[in-house]
C-alpha atoms as a PDB file:
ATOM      1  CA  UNK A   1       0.000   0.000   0.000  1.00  0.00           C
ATOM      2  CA  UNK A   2       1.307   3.568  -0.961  1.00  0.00           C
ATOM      3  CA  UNK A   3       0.021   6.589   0.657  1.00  0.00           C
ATOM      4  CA  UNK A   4       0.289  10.227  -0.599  1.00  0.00           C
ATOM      5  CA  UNK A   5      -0.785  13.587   1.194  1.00  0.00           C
ATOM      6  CA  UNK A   6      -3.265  11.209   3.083  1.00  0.00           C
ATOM      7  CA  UNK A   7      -4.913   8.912   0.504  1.00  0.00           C
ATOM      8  CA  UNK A   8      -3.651   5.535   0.004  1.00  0.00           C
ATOM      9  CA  UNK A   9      -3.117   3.991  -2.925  1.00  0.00           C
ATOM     10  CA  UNK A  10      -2.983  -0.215  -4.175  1.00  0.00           C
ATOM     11  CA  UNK A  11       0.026  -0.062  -6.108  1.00  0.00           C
ATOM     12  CA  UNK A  12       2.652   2.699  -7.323  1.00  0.00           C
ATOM     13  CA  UNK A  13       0.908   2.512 -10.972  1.00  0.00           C
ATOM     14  CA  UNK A  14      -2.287   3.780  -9.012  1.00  0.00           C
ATOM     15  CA  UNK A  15      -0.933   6.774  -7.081  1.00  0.00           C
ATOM     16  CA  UNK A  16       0.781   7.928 -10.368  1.00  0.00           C
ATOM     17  CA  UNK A  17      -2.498   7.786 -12.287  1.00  0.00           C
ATOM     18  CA  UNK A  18      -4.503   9.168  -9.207  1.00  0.00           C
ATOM     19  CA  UNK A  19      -1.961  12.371  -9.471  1.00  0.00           C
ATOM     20  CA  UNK A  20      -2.130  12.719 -13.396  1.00  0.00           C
ATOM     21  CA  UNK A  21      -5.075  10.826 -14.437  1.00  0.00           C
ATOM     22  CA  UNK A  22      -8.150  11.515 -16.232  1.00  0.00           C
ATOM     23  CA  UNK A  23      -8.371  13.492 -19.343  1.00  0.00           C
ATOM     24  CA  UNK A  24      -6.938  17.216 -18.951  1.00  0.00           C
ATOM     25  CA  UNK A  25      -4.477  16.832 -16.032  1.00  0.00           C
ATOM     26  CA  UNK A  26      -1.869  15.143 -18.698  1.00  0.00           C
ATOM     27  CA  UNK A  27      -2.725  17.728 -20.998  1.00  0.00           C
ATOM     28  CA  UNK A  28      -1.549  20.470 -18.669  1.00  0.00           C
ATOM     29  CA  UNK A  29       1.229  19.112 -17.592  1.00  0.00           C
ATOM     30  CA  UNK A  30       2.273  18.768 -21.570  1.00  0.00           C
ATOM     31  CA  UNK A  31       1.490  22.331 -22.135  1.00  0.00           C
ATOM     32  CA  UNK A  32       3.352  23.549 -19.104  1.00  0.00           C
ATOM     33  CA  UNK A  33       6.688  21.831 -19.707  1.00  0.00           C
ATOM     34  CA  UNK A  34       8.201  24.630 -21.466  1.00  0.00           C
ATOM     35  CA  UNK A  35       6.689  27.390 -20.071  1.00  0.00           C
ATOM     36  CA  UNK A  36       4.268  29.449 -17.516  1.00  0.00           C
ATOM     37  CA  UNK A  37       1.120  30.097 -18.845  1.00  0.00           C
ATOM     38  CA  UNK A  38      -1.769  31.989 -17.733  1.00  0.00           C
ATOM     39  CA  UNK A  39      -5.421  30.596 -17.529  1.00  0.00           C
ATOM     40  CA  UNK A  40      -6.473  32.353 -20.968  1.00  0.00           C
ATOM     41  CA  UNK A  41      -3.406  30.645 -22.862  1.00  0.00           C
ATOM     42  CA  UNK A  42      -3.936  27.042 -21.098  1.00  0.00           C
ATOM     43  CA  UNK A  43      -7.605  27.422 -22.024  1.00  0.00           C
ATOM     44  CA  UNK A  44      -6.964  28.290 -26.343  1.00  0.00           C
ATOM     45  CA  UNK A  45      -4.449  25.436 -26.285  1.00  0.00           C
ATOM     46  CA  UNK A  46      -7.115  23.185 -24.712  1.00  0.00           C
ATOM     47  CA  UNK A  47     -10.439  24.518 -26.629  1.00  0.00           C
ATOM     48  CA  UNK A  48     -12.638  21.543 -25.692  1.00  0.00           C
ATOM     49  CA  UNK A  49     -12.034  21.913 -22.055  1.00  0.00           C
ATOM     50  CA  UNK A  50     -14.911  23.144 -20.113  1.00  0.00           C
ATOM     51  CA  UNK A  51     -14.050  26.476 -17.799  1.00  0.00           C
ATOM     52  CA  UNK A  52     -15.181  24.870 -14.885  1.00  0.00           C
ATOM     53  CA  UNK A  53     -13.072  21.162 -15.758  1.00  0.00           C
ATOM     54  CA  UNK A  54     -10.116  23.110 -16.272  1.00  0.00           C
ATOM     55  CA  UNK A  55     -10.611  25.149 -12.854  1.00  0.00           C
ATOM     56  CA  UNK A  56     -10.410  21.830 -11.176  1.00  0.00           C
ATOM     57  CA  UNK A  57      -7.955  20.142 -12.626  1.00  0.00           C
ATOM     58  CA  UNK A  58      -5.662  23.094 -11.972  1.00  0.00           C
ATOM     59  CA  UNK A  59      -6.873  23.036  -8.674  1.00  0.00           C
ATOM     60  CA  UNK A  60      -6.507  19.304  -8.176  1.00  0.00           C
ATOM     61  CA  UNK A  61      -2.767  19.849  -9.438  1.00  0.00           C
ATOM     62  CA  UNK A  62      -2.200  22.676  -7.490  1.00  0.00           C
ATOM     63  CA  UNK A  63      -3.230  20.501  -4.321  1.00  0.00           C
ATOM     64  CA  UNK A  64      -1.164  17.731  -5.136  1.00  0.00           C
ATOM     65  CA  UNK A  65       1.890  19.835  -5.290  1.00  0.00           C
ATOM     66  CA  UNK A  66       2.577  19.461  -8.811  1.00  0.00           C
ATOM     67  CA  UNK A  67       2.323  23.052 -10.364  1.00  0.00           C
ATOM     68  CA  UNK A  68       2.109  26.554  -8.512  1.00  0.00           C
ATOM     69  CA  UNK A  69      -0.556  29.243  -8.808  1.00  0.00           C
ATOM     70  CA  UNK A  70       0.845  32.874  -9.269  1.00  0.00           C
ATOM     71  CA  UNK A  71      -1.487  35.798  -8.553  1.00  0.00           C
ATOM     72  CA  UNK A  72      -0.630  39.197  -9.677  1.00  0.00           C
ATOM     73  CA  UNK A  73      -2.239  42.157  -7.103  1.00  0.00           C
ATOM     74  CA  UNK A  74       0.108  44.745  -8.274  1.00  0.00           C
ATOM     75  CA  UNK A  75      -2.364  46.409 -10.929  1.00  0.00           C
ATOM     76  CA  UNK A  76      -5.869  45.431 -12.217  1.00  0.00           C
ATOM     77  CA  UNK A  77      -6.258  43.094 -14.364  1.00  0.00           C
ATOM     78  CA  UNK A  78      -5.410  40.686 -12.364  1.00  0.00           C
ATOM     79  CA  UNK A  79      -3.427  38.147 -13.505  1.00  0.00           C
ATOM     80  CA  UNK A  80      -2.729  34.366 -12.513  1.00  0.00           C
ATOM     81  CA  UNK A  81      -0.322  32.488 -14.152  1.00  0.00           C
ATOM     82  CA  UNK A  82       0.743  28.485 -13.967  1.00  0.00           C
ATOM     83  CA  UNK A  83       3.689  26.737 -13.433  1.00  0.00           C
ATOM     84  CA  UNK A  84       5.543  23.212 -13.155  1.00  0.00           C
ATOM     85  CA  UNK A  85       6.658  23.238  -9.643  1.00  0.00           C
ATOM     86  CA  UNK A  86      10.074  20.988  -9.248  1.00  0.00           C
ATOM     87  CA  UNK A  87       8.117  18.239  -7.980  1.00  0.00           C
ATOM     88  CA  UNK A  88       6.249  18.258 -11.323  1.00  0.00           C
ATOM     89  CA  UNK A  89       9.310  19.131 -13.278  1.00  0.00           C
ATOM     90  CA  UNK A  90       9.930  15.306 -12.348  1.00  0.00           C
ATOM     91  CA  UNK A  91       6.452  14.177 -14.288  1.00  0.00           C
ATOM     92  CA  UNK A  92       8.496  15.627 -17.540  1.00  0.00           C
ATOM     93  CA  UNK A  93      10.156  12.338 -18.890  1.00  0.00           C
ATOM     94  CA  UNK A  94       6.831  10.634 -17.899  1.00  0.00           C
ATOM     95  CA  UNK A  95       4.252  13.309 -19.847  1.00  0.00           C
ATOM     96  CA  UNK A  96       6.879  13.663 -22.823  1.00  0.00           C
ATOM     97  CA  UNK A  97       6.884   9.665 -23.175  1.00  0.00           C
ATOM     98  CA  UNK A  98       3.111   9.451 -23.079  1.00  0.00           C
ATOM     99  CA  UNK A  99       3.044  12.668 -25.464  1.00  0.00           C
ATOM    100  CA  UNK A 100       5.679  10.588 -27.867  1.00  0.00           C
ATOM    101  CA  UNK A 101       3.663   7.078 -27.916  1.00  0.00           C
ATOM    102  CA  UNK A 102       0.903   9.510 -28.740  1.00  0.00           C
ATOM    103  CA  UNK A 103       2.796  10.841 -32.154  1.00  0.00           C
ATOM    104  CA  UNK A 104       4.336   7.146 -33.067  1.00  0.00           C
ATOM    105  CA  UNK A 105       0.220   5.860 -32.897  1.00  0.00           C
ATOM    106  CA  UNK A 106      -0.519   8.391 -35.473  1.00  0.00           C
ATOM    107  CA  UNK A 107       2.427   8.520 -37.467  1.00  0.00           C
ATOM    108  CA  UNK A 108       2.005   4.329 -37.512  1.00  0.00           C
ATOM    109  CA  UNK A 109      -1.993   4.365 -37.827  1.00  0.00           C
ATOM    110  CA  UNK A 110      -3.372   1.074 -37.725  1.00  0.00           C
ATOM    111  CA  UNK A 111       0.117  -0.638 -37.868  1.00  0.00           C
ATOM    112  CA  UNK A 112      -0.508  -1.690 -34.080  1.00  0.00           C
ATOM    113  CA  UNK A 113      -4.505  -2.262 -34.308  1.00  0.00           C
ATOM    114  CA  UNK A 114      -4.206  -5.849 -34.984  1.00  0.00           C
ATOM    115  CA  UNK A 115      -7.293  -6.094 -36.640  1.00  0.00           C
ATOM    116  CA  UNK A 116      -7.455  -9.313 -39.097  1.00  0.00           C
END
């Protein structure tokens, strides 16, 4: 059993996936590797992503230690922008291996289907 900031977990595999599972947090992750980004900028490179989803999910990563929230007070607008904290600076080898599988399936389409 693996436990993590209070919830335990079955097996290593699981607390991974309960930390970047579902279908945006990945996505995030992805688009922060190189860069901060504010909410406006995650949300064009993510256009099917509900406001609301992608509120949580930032949230949810926020939480889990795995990217920092930056609020700008200085001057209105104000302005929040998103980062890879170091801890999530470790996810990098694991999002950029996902994102390349991703590529190679649709650079190799239906090579791997094994359809007969």
């Amino acid at each position: 059993m693996y436990t993590f900031k209070g919830k335990e977990y079955p097996c290593c595999a699981s607390l991974t996936m309960g930390l970047i599972g579902g279908k945006w947090k990945t996505v995030i992750l992805f688009h922060l590797i190189n860069k901060t980004l504010r909410y406006n900028e995650l949300r064009k490179k993510m256009p099917t992503v509900t406001e609301r989803t992608l509120s949580l999910q930032l949230k949810n990563l926020e939480e889990d230690g795995l990217i920092k929230r930056k609020v700008y007070t200085s001057k209105p607008p104000l302005k929040v922008e998103y980062s890879l904290t170091e801890f999530g600076k470790t996810l990098i080898p694991v999002v950029q291996s996902i994102a390349d599988w991703g590529v190679m399936t649709v650079e190799d389409k239906g090579k791997f289907t094994g359809a007969k």
